[in-house]
PDB file of N, CA and C in Angstrom:
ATOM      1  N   UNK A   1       8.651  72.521  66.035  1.00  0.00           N
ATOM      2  CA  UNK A   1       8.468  71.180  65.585  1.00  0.00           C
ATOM      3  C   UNK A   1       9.800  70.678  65.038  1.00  0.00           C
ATOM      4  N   UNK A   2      10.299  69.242  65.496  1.00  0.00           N
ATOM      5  CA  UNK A   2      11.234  69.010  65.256  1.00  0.00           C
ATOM      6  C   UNK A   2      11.432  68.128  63.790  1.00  0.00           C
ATOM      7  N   UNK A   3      12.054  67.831  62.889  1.00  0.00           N
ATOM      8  CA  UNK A   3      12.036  66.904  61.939  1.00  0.00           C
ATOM      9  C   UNK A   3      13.050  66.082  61.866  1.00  0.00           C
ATOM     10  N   UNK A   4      13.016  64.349  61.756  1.00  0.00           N
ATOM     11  CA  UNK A   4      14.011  63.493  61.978  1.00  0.00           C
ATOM     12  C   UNK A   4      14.433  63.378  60.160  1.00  0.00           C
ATOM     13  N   UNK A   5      15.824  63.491  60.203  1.00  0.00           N
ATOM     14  CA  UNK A   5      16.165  63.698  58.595  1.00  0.00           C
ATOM     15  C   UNK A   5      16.963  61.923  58.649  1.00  0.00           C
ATOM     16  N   UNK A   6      17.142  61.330  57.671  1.00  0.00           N
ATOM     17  CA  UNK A   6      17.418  59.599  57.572  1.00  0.00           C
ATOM     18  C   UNK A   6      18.540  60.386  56.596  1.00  0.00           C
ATOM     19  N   UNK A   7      19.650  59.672  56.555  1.00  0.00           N
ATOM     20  CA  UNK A   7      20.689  59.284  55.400  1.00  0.00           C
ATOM     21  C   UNK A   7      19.928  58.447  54.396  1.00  0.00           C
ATOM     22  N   UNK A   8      20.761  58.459  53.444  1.00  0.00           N
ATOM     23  CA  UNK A   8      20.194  57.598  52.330  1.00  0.00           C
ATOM     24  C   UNK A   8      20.710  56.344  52.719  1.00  0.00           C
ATOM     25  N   UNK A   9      19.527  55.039  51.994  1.00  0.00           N
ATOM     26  CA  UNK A   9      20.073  53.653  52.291  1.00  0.00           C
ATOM     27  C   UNK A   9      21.294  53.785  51.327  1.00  0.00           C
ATOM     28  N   UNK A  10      21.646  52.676  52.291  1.00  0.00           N
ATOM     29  CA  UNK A  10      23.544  52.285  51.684  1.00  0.00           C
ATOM     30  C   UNK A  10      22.988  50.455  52.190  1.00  0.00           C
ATOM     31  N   UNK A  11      24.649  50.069  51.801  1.00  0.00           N
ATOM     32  CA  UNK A  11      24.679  48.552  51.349  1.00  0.00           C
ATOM     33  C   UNK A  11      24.111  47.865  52.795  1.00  0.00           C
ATOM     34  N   UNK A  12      23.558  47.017  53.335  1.00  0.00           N
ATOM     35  CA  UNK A  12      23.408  46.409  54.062  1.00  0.00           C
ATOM     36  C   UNK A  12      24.588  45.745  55.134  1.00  0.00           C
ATOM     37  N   UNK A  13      24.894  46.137  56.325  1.00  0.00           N
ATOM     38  CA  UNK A  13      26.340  45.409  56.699  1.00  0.00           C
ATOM     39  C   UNK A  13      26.170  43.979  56.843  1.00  0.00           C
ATOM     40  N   UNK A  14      27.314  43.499  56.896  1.00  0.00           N
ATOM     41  CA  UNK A  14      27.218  41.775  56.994  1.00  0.00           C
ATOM     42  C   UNK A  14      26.904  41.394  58.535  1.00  0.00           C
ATOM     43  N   UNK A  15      26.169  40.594  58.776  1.00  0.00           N
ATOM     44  CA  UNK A  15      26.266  40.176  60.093  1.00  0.00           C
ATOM     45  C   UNK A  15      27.469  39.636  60.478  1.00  0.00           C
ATOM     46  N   UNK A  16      27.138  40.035  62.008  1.00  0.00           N
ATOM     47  CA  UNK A  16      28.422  39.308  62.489  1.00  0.00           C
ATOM     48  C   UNK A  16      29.066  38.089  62.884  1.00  0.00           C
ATOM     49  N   UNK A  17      28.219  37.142  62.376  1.00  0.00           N
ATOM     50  CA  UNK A  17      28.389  36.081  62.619  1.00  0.00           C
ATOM     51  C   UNK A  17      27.914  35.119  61.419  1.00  0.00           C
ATOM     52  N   UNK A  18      27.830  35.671  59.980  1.00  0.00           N
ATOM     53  CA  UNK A  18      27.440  35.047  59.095  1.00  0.00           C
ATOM     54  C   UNK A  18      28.692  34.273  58.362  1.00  0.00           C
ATOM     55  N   UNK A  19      28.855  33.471  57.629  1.00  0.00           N
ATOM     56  CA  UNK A  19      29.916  32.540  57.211  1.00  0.00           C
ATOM     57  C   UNK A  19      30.323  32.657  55.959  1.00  0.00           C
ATOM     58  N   UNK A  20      30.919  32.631  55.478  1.00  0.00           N
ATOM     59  CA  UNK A  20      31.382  33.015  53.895  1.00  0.00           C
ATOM     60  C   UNK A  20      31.558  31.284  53.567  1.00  0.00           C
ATOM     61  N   UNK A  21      30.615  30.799  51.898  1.00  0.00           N
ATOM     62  CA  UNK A  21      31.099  30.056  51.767  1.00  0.00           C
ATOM     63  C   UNK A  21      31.789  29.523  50.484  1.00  0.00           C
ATOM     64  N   UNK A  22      32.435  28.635  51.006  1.00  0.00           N
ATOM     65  CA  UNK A  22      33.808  28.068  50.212  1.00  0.00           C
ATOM     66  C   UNK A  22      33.632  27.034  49.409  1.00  0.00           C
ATOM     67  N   UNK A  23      34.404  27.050  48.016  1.00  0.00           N
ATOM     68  CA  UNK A  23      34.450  25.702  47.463  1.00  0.00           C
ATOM     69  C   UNK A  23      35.000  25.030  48.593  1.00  0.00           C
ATOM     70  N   UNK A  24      34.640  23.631  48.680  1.00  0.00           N
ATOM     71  CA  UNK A  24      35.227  22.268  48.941  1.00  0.00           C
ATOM     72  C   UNK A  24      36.457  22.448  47.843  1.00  0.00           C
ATOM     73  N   UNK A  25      37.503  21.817  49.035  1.00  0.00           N
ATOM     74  CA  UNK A  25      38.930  21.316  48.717  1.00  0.00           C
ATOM     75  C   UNK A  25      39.458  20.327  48.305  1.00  0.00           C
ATOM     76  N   UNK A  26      38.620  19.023  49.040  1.00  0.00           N
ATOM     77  CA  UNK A  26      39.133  17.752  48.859  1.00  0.00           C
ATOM     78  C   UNK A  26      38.107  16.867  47.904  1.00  0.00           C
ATOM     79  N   UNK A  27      37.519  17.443  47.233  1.00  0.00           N
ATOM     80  CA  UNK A  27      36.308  16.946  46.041  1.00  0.00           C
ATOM     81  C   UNK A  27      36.964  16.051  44.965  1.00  0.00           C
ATOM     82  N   UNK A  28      36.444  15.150  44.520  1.00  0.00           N
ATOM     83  CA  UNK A  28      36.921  14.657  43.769  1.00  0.00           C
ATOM     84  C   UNK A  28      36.543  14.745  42.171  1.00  0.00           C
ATOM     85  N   UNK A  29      37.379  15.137  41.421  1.00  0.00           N
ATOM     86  CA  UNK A  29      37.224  15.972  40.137  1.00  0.00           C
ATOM     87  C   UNK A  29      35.463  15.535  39.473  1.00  0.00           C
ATOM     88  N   UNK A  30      35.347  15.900  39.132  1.00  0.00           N
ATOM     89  CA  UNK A  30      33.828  15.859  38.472  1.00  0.00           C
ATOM     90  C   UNK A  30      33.854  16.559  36.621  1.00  0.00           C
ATOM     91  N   UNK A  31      32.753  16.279  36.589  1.00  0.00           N
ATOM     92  CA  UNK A  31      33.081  16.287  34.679  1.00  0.00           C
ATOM     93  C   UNK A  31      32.175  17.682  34.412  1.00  0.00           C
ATOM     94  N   UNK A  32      33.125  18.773  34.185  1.00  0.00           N
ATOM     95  CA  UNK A  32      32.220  19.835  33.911  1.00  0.00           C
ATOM     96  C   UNK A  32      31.937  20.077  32.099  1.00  0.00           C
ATOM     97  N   UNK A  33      30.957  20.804  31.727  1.00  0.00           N
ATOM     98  CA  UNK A  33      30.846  21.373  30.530  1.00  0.00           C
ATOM     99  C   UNK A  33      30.890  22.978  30.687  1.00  0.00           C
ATOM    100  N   UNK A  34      30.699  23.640  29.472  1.00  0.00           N
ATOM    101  CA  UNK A  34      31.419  24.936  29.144  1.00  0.00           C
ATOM    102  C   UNK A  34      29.867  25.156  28.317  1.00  0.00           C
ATOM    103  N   UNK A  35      29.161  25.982  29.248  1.00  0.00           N
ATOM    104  CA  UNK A  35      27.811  26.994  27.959  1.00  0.00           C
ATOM    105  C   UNK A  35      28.600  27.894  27.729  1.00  0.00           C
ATOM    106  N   UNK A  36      28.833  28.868  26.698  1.00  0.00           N
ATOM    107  CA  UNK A  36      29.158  29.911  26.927  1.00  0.00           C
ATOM    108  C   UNK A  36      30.588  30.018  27.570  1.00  0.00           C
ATOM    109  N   UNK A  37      30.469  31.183  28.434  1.00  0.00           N
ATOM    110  CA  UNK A  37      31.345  32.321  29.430  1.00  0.00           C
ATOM    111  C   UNK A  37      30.913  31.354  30.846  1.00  0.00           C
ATOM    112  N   UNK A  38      29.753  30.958  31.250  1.00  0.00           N
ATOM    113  CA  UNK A  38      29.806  30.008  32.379  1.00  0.00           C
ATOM    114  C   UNK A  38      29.980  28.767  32.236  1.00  0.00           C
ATOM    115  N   UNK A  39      30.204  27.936  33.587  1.00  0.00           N
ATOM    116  CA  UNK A  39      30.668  26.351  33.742  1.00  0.00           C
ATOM    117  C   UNK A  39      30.082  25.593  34.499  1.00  0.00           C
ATOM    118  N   UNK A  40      29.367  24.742  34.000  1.00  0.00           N
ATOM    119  CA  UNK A  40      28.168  24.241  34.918  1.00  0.00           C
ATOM    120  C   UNK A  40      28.691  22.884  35.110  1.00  0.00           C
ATOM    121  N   UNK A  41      28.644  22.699  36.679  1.00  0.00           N
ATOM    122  CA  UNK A  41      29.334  20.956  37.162  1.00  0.00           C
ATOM    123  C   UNK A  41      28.056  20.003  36.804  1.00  0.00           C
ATOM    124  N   UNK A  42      28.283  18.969  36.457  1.00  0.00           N
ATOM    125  CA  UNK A  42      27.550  17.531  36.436  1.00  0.00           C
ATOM    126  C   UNK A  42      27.550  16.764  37.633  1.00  0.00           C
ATOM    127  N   UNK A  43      26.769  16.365  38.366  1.00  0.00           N
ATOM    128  CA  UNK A  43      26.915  15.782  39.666  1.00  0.00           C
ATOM    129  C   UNK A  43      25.613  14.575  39.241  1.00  0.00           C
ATOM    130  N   UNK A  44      26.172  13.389  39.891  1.00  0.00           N
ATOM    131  CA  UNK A  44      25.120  12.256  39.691  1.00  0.00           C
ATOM    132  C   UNK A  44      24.412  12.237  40.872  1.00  0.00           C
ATOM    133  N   UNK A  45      23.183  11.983  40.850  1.00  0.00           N
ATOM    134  CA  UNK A  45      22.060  11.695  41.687  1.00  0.00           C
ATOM    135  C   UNK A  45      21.328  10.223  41.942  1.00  0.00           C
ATOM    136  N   UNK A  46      22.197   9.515  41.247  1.00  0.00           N
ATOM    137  CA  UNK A  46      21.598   8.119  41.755  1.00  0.00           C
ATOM    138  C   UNK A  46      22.147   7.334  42.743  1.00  0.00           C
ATOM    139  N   UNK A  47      21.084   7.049  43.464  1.00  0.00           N
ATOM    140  CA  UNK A  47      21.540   6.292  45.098  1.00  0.00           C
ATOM    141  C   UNK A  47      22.295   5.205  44.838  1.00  0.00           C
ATOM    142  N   UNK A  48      23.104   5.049  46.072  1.00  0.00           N
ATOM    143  CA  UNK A  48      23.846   3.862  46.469  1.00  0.00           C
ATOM    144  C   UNK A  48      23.240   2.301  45.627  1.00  0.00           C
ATOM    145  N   UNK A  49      23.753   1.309  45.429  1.00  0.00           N
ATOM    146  CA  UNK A  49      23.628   0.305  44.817  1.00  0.00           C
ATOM    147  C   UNK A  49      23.505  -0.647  46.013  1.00  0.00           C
ATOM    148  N   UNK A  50      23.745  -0.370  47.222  1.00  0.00           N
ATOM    149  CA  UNK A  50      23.042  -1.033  48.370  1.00  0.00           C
ATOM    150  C   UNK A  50      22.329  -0.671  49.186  1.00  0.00           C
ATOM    151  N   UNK A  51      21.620   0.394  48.478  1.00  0.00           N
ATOM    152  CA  UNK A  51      20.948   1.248  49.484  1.00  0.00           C
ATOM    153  C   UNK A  51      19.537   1.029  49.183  1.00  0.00           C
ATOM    154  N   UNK A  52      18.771   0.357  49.813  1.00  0.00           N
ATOM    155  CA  UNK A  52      17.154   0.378  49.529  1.00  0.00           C
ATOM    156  C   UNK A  52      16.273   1.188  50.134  1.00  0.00           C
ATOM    157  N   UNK A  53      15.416   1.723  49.161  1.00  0.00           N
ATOM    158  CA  UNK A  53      14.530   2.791  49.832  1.00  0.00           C
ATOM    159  C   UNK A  53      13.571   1.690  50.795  1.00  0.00           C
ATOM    160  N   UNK A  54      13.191   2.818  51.946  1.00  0.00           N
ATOM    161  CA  UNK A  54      12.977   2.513  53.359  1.00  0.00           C
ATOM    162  C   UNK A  54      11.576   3.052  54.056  1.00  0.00           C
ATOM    163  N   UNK A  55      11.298   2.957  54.307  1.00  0.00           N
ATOM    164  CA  UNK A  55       9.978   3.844  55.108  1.00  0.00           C
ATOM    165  C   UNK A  55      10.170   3.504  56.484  1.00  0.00           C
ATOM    166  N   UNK A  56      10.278   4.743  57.064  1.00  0.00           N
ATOM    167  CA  UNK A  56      10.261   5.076  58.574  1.00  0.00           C
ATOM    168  C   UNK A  56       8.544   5.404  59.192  1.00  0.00           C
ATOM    169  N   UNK A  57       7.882   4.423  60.034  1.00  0.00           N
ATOM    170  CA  UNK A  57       6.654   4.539  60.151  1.00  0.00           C
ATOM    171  C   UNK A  57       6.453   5.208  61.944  1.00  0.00           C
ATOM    172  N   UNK A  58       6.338   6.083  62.626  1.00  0.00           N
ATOM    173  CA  UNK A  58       6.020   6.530  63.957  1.00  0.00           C
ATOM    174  C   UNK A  58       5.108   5.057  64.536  1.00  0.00           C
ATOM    175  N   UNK A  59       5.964   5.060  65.691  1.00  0.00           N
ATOM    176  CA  UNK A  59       5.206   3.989  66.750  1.00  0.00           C
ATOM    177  C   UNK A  59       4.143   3.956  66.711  1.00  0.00           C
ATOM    178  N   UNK A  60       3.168   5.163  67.088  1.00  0.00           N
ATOM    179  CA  UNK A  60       2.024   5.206  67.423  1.00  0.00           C
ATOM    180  C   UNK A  60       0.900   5.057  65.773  1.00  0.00           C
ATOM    181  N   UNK A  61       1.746   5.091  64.584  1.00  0.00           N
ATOM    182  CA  UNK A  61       0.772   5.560  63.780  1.00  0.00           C
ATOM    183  C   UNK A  61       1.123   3.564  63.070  1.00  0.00           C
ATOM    184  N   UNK A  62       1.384   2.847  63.483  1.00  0.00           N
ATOM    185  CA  UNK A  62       2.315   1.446  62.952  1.00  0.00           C
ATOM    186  C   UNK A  62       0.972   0.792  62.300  1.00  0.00           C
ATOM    187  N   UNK A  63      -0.477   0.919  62.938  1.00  0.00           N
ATOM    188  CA  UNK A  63      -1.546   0.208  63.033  1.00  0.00           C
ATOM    189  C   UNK A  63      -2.204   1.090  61.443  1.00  0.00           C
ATOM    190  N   UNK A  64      -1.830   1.993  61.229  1.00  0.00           N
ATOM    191  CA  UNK A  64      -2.732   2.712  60.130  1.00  0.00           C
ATOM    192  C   UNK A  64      -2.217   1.973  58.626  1.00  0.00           C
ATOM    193  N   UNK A  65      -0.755   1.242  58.635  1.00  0.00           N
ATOM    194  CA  UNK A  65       0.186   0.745  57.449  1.00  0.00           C
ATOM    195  C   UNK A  65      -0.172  -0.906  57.790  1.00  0.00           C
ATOM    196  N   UNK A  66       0.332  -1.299  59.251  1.00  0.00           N
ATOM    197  CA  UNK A  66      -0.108  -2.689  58.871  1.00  0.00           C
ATOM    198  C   UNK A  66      -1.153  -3.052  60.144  1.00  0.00           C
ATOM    199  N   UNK A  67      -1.881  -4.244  60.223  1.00  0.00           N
ATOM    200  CA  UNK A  67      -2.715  -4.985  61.410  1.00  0.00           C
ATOM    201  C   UNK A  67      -1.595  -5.485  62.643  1.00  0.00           C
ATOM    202  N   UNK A  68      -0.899  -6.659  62.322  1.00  0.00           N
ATOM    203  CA  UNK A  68       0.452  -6.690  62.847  1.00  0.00           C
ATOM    204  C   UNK A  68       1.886  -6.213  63.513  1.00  0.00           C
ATOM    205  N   UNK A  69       1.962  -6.171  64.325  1.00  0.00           N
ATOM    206  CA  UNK A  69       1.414  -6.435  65.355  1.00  0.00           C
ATOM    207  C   UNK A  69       0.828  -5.083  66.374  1.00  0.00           C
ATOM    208  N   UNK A  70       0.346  -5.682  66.958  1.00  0.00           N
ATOM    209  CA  UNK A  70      -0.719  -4.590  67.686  1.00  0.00           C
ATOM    210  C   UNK A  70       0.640  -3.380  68.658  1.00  0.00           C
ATOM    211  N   UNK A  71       0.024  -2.134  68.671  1.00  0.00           N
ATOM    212  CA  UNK A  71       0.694  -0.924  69.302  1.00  0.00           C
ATOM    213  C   UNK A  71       1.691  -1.451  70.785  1.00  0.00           C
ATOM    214  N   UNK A  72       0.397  -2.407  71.457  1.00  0.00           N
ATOM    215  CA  UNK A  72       0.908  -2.568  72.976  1.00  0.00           C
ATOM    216  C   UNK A  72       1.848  -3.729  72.553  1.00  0.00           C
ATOM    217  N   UNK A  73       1.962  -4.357  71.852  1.00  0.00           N
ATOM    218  CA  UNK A  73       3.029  -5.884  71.364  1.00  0.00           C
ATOM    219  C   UNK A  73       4.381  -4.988  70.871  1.00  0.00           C
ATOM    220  N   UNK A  74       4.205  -4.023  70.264  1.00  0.00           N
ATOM    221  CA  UNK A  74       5.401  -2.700  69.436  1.00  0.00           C
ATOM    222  C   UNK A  74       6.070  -2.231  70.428  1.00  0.00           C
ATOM    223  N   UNK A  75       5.402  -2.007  71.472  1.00  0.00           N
ATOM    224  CA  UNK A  75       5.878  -1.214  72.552  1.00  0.00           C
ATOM    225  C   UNK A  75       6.565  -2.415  73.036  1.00  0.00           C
ATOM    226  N   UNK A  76       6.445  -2.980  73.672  1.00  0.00           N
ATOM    227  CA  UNK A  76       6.858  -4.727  74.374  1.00  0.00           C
ATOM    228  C   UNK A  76       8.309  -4.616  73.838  1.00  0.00           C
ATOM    229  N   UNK A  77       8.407  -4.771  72.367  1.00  0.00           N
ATOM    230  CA  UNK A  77       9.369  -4.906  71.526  1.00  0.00           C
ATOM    231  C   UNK A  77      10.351  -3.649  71.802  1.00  0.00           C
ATOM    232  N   UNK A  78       9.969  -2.668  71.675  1.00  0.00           N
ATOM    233  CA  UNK A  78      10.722  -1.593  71.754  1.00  0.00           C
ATOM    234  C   UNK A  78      11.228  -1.412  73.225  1.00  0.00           C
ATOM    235  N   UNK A  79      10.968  -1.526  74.577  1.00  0.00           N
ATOM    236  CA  UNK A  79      10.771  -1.904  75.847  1.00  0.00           C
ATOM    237  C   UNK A  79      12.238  -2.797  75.854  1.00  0.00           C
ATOM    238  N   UNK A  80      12.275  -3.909  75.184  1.00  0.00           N
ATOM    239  CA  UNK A  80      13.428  -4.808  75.442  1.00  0.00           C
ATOM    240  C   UNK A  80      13.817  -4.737  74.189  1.00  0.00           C
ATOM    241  N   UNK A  81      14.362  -3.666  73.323  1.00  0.00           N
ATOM    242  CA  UNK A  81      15.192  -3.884  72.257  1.00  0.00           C
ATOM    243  C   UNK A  81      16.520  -4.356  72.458  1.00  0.00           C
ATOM    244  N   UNK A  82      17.255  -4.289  73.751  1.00  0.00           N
ATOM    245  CA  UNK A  82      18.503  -4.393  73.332  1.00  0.00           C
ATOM    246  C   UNK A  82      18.763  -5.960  73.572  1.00  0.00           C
ATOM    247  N   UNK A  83      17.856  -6.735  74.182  1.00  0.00           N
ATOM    248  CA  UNK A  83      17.879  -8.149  74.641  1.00  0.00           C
ATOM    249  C   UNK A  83      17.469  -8.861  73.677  1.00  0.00           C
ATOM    250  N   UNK A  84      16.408  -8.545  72.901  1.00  0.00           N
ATOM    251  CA  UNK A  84      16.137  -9.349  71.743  1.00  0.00           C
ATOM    252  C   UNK A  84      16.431  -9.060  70.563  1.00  0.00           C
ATOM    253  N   UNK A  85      17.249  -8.064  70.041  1.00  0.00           N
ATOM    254  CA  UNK A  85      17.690  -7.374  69.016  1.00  0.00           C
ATOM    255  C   UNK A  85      17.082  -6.650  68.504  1.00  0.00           C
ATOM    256  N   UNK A  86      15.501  -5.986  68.920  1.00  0.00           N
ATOM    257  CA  UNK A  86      15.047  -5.086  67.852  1.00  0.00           C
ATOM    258  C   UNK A  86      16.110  -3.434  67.428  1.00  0.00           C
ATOM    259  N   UNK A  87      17.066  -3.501  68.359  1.00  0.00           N
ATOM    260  CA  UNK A  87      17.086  -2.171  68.548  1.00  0.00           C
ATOM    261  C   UNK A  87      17.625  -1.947  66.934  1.00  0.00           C
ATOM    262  N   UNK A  88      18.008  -3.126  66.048  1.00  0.00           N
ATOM    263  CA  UNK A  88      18.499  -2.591  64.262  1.00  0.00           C
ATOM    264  C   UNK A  88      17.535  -2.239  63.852  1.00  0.00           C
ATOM    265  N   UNK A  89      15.450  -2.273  63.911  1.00  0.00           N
ATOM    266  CA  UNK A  89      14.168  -2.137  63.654  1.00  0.00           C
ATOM    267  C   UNK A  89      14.702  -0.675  64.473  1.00  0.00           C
ATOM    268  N   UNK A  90      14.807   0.029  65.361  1.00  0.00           N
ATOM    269  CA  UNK A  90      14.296   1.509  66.011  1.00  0.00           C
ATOM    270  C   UNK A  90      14.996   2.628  65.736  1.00  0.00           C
ATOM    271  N   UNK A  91      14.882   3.295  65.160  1.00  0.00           N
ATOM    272  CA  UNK A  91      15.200   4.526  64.842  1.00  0.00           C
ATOM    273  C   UNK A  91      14.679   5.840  65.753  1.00  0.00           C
ATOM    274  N   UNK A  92      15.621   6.502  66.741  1.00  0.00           N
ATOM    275  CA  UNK A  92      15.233   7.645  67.570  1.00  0.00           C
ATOM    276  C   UNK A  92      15.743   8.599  66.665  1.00  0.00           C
ATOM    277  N   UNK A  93      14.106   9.879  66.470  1.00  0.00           N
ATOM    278  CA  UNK A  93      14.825  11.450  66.623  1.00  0.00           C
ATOM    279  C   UNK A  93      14.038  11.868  67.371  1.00  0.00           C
ATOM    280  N   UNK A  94      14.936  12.489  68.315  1.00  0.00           N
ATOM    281  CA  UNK A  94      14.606  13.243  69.455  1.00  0.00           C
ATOM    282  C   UNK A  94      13.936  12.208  70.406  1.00  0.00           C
ATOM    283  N   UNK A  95      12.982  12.962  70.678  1.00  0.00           N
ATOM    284  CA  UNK A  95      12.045  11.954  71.617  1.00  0.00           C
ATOM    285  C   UNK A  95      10.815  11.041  70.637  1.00  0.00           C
ATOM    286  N   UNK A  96      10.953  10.947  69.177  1.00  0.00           N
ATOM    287  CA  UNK A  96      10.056   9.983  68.520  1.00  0.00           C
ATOM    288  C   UNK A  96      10.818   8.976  68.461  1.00  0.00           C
ATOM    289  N   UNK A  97       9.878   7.897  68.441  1.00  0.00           N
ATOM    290  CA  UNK A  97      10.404   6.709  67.753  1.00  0.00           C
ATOM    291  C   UNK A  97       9.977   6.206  66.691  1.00  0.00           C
ATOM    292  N   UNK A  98      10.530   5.790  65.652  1.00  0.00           N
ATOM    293  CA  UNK A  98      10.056   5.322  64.284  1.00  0.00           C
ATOM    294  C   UNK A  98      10.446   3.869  64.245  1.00  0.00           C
ATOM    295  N   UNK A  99       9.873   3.345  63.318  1.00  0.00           N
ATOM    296  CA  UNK A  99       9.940   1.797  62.908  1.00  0.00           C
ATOM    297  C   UNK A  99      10.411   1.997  61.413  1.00  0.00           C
ATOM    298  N   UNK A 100      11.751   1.231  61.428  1.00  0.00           N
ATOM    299  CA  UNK A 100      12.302   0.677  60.045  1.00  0.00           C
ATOM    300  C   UNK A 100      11.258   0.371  59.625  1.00  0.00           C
ATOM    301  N   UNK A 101      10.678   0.214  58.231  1.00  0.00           N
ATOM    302  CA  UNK A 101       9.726  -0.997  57.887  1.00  0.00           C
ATOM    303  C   UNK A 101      10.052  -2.370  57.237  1.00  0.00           C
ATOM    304  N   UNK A 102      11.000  -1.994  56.522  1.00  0.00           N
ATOM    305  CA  UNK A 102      12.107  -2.968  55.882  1.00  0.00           C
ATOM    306  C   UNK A 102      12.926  -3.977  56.759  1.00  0.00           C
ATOM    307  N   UNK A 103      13.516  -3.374  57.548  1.00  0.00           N
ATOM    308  CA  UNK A 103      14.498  -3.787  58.982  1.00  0.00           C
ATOM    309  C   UNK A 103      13.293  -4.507  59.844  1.00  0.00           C
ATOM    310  N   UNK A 104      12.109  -4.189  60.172  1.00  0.00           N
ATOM    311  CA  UNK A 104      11.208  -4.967  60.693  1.00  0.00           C
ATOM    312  C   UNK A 104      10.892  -6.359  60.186  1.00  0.00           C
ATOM    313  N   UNK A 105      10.950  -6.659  58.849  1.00  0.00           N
ATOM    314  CA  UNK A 105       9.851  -7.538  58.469  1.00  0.00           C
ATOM    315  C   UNK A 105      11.586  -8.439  57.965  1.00  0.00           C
ATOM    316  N   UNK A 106      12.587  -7.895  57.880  1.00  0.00           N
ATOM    317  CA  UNK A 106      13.761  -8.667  57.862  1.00  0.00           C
ATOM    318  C   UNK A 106      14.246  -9.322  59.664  1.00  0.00           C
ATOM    319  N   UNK A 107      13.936  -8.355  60.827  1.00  0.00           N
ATOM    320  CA  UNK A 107      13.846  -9.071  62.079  1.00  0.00           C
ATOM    321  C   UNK A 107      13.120 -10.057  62.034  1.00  0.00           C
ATOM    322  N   UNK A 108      11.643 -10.102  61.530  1.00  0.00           N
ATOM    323  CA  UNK A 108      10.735 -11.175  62.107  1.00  0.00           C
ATOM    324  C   UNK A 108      11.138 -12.355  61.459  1.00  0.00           C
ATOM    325  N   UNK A 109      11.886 -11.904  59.981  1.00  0.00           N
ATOM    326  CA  UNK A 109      12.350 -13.366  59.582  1.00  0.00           C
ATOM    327  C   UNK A 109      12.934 -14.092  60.098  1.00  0.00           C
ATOM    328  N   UNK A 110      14.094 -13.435  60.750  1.00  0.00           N
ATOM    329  CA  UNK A 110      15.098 -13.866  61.439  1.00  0.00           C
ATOM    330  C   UNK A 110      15.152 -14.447  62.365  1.00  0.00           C
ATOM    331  N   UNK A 111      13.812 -13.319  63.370  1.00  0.00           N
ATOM    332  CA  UNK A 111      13.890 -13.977  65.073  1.00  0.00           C
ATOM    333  C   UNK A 111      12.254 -14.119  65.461  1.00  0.00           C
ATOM    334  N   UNK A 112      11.389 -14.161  63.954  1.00  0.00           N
ATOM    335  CA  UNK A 112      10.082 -14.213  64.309  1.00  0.00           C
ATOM    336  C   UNK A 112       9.475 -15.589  65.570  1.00  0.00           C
ATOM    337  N   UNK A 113      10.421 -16.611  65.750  1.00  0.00           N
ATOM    338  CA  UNK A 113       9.641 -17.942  65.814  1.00  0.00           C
ATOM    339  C   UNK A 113      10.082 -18.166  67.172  1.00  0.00           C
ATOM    340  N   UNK A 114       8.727 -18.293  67.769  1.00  0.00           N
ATOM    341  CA  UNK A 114       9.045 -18.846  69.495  1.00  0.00           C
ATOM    342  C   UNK A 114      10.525 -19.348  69.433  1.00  0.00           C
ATOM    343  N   UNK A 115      11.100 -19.431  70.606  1.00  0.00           N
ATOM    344  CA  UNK A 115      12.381 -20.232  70.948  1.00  0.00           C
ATOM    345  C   UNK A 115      11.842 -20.913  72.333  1.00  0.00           C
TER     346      UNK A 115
END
C-alpha cells in the first residue's frame, strides 16, 4: 500500500497575471488627518453642482413609471432618433436601451409640438 505524503502549506504564489496596486501620481493634494501612528485621507463625496440625479427607465418597462407615451410610440421615437433628436433621451448598454427620464420630458419641451 502506497501513501501520498503533502509538504506543509507555505505562502500562496502570486498569480501570474495579478496587478500590484499603486498610489495615483497625479492626485491632487487632499487634506489628511493623523489618528495615532495611521493617516487617514478625507475625500468629498458630494456630486457635481450640475449634475442632476437621473433615472434611467428600460424601454420595455417605460409604461410601469408613466401612461405616456405608449411602448409602440417609444419605439417610433427611438427608430428615428437621429432625425428628430431623441438620440440625447437614449442611452445604450449593450443591447438594452434605457430612457433618460429627465432628458425625456426636457425633449418634449423642446420638440413636443406638431411642426
Amino acid at each position: 500500500m502506497a501513501f501520498l505524503v503533502s509538504s506543509p502549506p507555505s505562502e500562496p504564489k502570486p498569480r501570474r497575471n495579478a496587478r500590484v496596486q499603486q498610489a495615483p501620481q497625479n492626485l491632487p493634494n487632499r487634506p489628511t488627518q493623523t489618528a495615532g501612528s495611521c493617516q487617514l485621507t478625507v475625500q468629498s463625496t458630494a456630486p457635481a453642482a450640475n449634475t442632476a440625479p437621473t433615472r434611467l427607465i428600460p424601454l420595455t418597462d417605460w409604461n410601469h413609471h408613466h401612461a405616456w407615451p405608449p411602448i409602440g410610440g417609444l419605439r417610433h421615437l427611438v427608430f428615428f432618433e437621429n432625425t428628430n433628436g431623441f438620440h440625447t433621451v437614449v442611452r445604450r448598454v449593450g443591447r438594452r436601451v434605457l430612457i433618460d427620464e429627465t432628458a425625456f420630458f426636457a425633449w418634449v419641451n423642446g420638440n413636443g409640438g406638431a411642426k
